[in-house]
PDB file of N, CA and C in Angstrom:
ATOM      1  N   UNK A   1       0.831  -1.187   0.000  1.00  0.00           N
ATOM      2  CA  UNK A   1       0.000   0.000   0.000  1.00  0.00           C
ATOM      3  C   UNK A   1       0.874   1.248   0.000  1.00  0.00           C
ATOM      4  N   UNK A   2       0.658   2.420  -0.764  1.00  0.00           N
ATOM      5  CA  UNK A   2       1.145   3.259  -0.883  1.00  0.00           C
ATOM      6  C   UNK A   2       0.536   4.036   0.646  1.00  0.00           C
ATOM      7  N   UNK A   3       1.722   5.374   0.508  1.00  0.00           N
ATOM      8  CA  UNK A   3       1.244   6.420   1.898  1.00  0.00           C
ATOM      9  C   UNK A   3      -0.227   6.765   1.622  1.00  0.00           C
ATOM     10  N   UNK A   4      -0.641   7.316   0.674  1.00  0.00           N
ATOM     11  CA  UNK A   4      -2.109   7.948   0.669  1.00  0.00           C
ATOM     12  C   UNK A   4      -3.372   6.695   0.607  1.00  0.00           C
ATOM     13  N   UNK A   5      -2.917   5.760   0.753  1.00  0.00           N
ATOM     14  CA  UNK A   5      -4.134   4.744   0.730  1.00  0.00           C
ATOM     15  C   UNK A   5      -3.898   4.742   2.435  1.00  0.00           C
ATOM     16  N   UNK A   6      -2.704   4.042   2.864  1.00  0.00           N
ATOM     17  CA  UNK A   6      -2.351   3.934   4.162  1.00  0.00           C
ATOM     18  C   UNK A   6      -3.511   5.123   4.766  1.00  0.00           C
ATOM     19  N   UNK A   7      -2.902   6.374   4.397  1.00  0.00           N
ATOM     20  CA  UNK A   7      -3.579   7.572   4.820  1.00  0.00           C
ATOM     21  C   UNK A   7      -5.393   7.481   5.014  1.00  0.00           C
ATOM     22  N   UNK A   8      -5.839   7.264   3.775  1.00  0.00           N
ATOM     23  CA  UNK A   8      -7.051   6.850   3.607  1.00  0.00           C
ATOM     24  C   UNK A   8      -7.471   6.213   4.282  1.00  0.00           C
ATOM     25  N   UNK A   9      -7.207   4.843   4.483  1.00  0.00           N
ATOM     26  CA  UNK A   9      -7.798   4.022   5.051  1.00  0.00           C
ATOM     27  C   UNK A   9      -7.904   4.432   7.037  1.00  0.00           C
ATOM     28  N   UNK A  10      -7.104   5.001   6.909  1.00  0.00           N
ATOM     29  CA  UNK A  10      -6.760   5.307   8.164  1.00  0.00           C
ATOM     30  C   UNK A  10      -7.980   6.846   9.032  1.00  0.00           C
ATOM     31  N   UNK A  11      -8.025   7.626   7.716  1.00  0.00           N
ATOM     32  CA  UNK A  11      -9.304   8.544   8.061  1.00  0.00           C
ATOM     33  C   UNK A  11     -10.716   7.433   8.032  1.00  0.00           C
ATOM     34  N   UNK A  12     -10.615   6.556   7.097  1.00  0.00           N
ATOM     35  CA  UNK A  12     -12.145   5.950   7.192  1.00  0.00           C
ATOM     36  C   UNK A  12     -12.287   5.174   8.617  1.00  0.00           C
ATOM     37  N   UNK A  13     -11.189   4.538   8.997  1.00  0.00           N
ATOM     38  CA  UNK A  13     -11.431   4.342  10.251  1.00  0.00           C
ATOM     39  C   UNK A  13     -11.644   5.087  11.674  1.00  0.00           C
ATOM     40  N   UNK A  14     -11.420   5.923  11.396  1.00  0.00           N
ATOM     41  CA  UNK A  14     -11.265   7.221  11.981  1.00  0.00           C
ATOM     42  C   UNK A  14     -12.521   7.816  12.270  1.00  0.00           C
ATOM     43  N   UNK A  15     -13.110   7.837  10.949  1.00  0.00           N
ATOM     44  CA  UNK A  15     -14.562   8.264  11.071  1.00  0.00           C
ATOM     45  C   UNK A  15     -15.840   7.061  11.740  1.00  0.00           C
ATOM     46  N   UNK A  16     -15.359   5.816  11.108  1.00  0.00           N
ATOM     47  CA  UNK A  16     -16.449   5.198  12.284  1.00  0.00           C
ATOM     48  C   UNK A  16     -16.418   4.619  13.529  1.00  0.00           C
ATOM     49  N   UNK A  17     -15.113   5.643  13.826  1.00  0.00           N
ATOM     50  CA  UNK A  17     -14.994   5.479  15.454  1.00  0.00           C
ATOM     51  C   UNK A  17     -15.365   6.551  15.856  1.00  0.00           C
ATOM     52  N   UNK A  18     -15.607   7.670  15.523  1.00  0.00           N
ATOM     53  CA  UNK A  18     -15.982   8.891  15.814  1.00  0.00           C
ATOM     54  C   UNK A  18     -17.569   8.623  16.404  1.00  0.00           C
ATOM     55  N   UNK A  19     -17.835   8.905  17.776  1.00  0.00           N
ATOM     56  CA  UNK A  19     -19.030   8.829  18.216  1.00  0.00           C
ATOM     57  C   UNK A  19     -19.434  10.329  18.046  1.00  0.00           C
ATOM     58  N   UNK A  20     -19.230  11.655  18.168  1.00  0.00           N
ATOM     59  CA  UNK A  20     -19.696  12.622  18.479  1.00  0.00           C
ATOM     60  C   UNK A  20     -20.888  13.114  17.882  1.00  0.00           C
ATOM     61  N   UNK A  21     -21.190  12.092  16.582  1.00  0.00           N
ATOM     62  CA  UNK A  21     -22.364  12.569  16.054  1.00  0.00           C
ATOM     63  C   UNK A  21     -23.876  11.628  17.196  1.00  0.00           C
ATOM     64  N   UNK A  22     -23.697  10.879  17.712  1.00  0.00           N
ATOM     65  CA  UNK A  22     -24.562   9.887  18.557  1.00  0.00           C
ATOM     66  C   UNK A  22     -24.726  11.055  20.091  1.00  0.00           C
ATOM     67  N   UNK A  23     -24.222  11.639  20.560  1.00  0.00           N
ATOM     68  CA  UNK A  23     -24.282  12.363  21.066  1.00  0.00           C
ATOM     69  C   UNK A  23     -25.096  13.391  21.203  1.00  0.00           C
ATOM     70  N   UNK A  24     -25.004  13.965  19.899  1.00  0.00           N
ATOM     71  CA  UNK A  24     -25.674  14.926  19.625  1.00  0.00           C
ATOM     72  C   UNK A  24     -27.224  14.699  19.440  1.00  0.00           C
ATOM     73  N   UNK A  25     -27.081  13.372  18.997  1.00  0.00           N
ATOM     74  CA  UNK A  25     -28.695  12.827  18.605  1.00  0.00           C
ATOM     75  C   UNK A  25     -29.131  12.342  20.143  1.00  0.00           C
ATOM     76  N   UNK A  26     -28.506  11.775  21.000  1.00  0.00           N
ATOM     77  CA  UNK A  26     -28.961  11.870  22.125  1.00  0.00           C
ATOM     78  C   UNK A  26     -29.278  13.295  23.062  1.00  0.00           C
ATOM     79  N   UNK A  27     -28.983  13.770  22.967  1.00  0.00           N
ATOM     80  CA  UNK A  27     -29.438  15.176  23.254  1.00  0.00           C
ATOM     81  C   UNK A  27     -30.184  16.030  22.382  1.00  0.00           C
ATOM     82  N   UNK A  28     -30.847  15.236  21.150  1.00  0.00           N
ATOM     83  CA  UNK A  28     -31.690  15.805  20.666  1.00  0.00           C
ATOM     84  C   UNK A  28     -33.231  15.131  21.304  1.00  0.00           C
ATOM     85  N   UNK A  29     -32.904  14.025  21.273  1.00  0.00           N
ATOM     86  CA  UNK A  29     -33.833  13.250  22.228  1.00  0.00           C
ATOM     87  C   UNK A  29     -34.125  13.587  23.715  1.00  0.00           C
ATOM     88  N   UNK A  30     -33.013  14.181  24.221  1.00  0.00           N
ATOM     89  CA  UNK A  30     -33.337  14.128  25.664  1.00  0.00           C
ATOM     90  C   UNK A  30     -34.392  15.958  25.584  1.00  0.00           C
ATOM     91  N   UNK A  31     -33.981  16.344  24.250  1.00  0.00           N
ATOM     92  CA  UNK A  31     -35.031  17.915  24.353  1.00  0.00           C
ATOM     93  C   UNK A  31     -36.506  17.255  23.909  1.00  0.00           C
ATOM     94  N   UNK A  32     -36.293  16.524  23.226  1.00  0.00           N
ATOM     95  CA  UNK A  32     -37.656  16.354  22.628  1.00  0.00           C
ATOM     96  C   UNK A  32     -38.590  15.486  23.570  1.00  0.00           C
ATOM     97  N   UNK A  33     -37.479  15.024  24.386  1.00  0.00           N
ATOM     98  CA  UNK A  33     -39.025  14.665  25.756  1.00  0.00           C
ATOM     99  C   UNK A  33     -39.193  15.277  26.439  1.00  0.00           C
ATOM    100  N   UNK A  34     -38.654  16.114  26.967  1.00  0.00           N
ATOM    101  CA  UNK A  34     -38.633  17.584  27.796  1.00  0.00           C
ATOM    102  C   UNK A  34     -40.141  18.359  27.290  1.00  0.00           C
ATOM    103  N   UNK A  35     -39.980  18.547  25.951  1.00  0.00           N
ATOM    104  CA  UNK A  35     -40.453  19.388  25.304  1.00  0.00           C
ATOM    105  C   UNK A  35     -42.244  18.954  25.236  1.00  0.00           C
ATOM    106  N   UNK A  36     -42.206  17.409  24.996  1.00  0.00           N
ATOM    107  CA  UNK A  36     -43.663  16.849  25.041  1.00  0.00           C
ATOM    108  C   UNK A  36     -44.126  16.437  26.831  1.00  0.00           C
ATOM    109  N   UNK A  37     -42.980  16.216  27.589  1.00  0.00           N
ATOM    110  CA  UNK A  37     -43.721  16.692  29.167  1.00  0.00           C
ATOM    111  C   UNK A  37     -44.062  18.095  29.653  1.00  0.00           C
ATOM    112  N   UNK A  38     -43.339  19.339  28.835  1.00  0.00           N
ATOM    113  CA  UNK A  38     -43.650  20.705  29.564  1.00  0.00           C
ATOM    114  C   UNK A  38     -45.452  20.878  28.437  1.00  0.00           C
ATOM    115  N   UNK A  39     -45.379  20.059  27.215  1.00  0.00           N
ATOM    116  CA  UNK A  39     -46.115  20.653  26.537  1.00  0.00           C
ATOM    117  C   UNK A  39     -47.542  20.145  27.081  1.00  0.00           C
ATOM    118  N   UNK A  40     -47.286  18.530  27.560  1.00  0.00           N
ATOM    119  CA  UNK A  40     -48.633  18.021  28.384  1.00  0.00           C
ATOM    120  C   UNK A  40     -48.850  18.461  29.577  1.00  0.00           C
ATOM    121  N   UNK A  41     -48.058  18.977  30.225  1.00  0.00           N
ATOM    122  CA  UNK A  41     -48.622  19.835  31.779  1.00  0.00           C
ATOM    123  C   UNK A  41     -48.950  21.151  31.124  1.00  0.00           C
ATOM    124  N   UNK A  42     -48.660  21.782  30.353  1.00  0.00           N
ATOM    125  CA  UNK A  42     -49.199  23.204  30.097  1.00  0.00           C
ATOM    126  C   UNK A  42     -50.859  23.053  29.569  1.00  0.00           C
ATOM    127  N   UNK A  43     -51.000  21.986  28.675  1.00  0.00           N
ATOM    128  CA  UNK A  43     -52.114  21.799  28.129  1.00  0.00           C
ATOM    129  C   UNK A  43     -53.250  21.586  29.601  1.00  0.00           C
ATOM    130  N   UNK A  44     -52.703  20.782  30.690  1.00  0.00           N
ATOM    131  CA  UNK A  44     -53.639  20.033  31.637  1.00  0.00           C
ATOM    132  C   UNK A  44     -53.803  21.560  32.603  1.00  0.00           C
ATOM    133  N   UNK A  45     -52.695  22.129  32.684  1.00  0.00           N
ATOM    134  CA  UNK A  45     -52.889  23.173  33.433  1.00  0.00           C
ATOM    135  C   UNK A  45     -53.977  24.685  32.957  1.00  0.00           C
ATOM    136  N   UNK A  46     -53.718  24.672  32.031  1.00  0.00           N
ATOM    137  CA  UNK A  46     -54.486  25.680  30.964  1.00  0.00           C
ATOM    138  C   UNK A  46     -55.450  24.939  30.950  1.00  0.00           C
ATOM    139  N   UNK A  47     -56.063  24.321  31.115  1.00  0.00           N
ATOM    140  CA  UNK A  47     -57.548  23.324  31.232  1.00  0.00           C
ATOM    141  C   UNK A  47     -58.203  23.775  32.493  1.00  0.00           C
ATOM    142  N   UNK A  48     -57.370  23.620  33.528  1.00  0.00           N
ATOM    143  CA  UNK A  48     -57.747  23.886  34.879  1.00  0.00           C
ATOM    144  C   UNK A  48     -57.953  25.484  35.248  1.00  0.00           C
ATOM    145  N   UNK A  49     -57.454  26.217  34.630  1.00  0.00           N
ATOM    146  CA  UNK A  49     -57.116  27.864  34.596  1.00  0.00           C
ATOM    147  C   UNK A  49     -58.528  28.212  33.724  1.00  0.00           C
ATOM    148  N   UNK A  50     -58.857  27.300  32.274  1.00  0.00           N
ATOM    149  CA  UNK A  50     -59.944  28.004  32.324  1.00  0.00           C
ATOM    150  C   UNK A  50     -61.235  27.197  33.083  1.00  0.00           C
ATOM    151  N   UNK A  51     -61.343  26.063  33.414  1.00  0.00           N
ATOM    152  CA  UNK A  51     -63.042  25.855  34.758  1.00  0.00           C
ATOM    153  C   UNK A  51     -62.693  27.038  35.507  1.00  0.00           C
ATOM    154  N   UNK A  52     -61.214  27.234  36.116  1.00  0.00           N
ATOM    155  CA  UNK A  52     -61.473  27.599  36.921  1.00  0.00           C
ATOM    156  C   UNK A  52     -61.868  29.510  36.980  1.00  0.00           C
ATOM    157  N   UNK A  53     -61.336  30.079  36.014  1.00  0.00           N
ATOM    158  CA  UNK A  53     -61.986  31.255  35.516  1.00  0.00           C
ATOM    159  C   UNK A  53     -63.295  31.380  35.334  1.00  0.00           C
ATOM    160  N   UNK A  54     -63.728  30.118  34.776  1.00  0.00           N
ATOM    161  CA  UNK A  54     -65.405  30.115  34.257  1.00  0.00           C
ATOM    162  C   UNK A  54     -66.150  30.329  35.180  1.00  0.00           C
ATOM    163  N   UNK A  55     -65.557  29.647  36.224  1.00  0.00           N
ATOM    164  CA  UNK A  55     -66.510  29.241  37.732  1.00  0.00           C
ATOM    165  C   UNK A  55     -66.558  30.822  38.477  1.00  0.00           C
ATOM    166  N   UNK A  56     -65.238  31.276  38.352  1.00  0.00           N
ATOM    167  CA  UNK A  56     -65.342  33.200  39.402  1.00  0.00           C
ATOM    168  C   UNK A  56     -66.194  33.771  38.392  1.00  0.00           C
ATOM    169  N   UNK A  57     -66.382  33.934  37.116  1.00  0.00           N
ATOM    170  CA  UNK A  57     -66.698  34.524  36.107  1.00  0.00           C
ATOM    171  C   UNK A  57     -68.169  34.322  36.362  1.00  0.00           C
ATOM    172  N   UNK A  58     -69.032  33.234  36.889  1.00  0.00           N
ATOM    173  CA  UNK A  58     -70.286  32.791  36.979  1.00  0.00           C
ATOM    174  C   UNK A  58     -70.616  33.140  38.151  1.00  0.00           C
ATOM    175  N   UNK A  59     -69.645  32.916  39.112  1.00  0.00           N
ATOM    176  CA  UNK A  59     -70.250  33.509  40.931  1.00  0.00           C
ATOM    177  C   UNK A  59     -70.529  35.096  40.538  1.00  0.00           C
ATOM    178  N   UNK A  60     -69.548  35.634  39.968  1.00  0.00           N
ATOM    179  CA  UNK A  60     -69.518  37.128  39.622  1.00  0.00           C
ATOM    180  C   UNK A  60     -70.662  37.822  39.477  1.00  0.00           C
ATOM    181  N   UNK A  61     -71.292  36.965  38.166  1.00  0.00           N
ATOM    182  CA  UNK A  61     -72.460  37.237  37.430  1.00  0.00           C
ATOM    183  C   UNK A  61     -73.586  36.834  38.487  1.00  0.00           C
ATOM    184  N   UNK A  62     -73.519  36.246  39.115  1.00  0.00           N
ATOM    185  CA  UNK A  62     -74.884  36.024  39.963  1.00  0.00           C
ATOM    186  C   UNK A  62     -74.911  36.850  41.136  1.00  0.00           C
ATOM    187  N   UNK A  63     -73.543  36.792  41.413  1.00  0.00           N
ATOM    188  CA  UNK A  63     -73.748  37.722  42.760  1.00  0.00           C
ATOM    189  C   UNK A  63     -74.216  38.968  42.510  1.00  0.00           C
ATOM    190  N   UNK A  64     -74.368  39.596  41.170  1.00  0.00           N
ATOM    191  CA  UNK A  64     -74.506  41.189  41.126  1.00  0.00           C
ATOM    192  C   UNK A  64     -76.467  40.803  41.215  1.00  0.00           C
ATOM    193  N   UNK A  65     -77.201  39.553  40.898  1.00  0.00           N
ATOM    194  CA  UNK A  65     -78.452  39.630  40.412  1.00  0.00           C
ATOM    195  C   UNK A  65     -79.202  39.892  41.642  1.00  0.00           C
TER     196      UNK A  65
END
């Protein structure tokens, strides 16, 4: 084998030892569940915010009658 194959072969191995791209995809994952637990408590909470507006909003209205 000549130097630049040597060379070659030597970056290709190189590259599929390289983890840093797995990394990155794991921490794309660790946002994207983050992202669907803040998004299901906001939804459950904003549920509860409006009964519970509806409900002062209705005492309101009766108490003035």
């Amino acid at each position: 084998m000549s130097f630049t194959t040597q060379s070659k072969m030597k970056s290709v191995r190189e590259f599929f030892c390289d983890e840093s791209g797995a990394t990155a995809i794991e921490y794309g994952l660790i946002a994207a569940g983050i992202s669907v637990a803040i998004i299901t408590v906001v939804n459950t909470v904003g549920a509860d915010l409006v009964n519970t507006f509806t409900k002062v909003s209705t005492q309101l209205n009766n108490a003035g009658k």
